[in-house]
Protein backbone atom coordinates (compact mmCIF):
# COMPACT_ATOMS: atom_id res chain seq x y z
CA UNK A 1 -159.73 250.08 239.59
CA UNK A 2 -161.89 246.92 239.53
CA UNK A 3 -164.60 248.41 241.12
CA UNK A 4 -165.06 251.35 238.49
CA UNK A 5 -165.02 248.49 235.54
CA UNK A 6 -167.82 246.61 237.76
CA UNK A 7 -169.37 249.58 237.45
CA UNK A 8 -169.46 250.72 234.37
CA UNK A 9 -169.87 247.08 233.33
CA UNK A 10 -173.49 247.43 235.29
CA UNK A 11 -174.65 250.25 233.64
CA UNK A 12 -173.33 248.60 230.39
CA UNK A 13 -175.74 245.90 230.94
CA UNK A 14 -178.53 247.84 232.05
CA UNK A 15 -177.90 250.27 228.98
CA UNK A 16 -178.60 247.13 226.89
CA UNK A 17 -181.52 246.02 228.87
CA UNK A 18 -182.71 249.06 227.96
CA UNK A 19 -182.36 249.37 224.35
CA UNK A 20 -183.96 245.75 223.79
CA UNK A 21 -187.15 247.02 225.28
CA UNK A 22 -189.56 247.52 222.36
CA UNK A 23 -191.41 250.42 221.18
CA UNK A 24 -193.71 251.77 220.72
CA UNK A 25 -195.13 255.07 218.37
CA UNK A 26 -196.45 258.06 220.68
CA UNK A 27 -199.62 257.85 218.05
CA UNK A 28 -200.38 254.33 219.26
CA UNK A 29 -199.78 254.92 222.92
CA UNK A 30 -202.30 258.20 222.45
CA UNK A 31 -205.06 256.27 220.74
CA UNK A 32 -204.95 253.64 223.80
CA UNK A 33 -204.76 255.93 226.34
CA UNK A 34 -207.53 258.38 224.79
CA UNK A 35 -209.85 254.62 224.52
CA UNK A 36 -209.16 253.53 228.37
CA UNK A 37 -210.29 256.95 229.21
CA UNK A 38 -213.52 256.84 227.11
CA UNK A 39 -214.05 253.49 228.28
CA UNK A 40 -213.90 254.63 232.21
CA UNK A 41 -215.03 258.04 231.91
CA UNK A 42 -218.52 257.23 233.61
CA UNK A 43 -216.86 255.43 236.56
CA UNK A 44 -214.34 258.60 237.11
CA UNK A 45 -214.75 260.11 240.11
CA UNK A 46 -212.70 262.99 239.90
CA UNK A 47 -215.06 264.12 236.59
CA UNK A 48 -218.09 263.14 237.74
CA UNK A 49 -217.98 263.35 241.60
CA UNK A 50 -219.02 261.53 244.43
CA UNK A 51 -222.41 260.37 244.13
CA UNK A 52 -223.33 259.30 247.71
CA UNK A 53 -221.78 261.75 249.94
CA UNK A 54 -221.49 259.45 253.55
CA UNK A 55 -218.78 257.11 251.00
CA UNK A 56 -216.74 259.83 250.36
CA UNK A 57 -213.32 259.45 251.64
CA UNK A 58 -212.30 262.84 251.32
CA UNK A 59 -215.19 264.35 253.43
CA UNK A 60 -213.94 265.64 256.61
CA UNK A 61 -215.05 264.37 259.45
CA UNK A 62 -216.10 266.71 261.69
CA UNK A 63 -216.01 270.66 261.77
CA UNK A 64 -213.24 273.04 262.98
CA UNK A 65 -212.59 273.16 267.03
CA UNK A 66 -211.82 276.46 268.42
CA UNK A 67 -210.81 276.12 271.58
């Protein structure tokens, strides 16, 4: 029986943990995320490609061997 109030005693705590964390609005959290993406747009990769091809990392390495 001790072990199930240890238990929910735990996820009492972390339940307040929890709720002290503060927030923040999704408006805010949009406008930052929208700015760091502005901000490193030009350095993306993934939008703008790989401009020297012999540092790509995804480039296979050799071509298919039928044997």
């Amino acid at each position: 029986m001790s072990s199930a109030v240890a238990g929910q005693q735990k996820i009492l705590e972390q339940l307040q943990l929890e709720a002290s964390v503060p927030r923040k609005n999704v408006s805010e959290c949009v406008a930052d995320m929208m700015k760091f993406i502005d901000e490193n747009l030009p350095n993306d990769c993934l939008v703008n490609g790989i401009p020297n091809k012999k540092n790509n990392p995804f480039q296979e390495k050799s071509g298919c061997d039928i044997l």
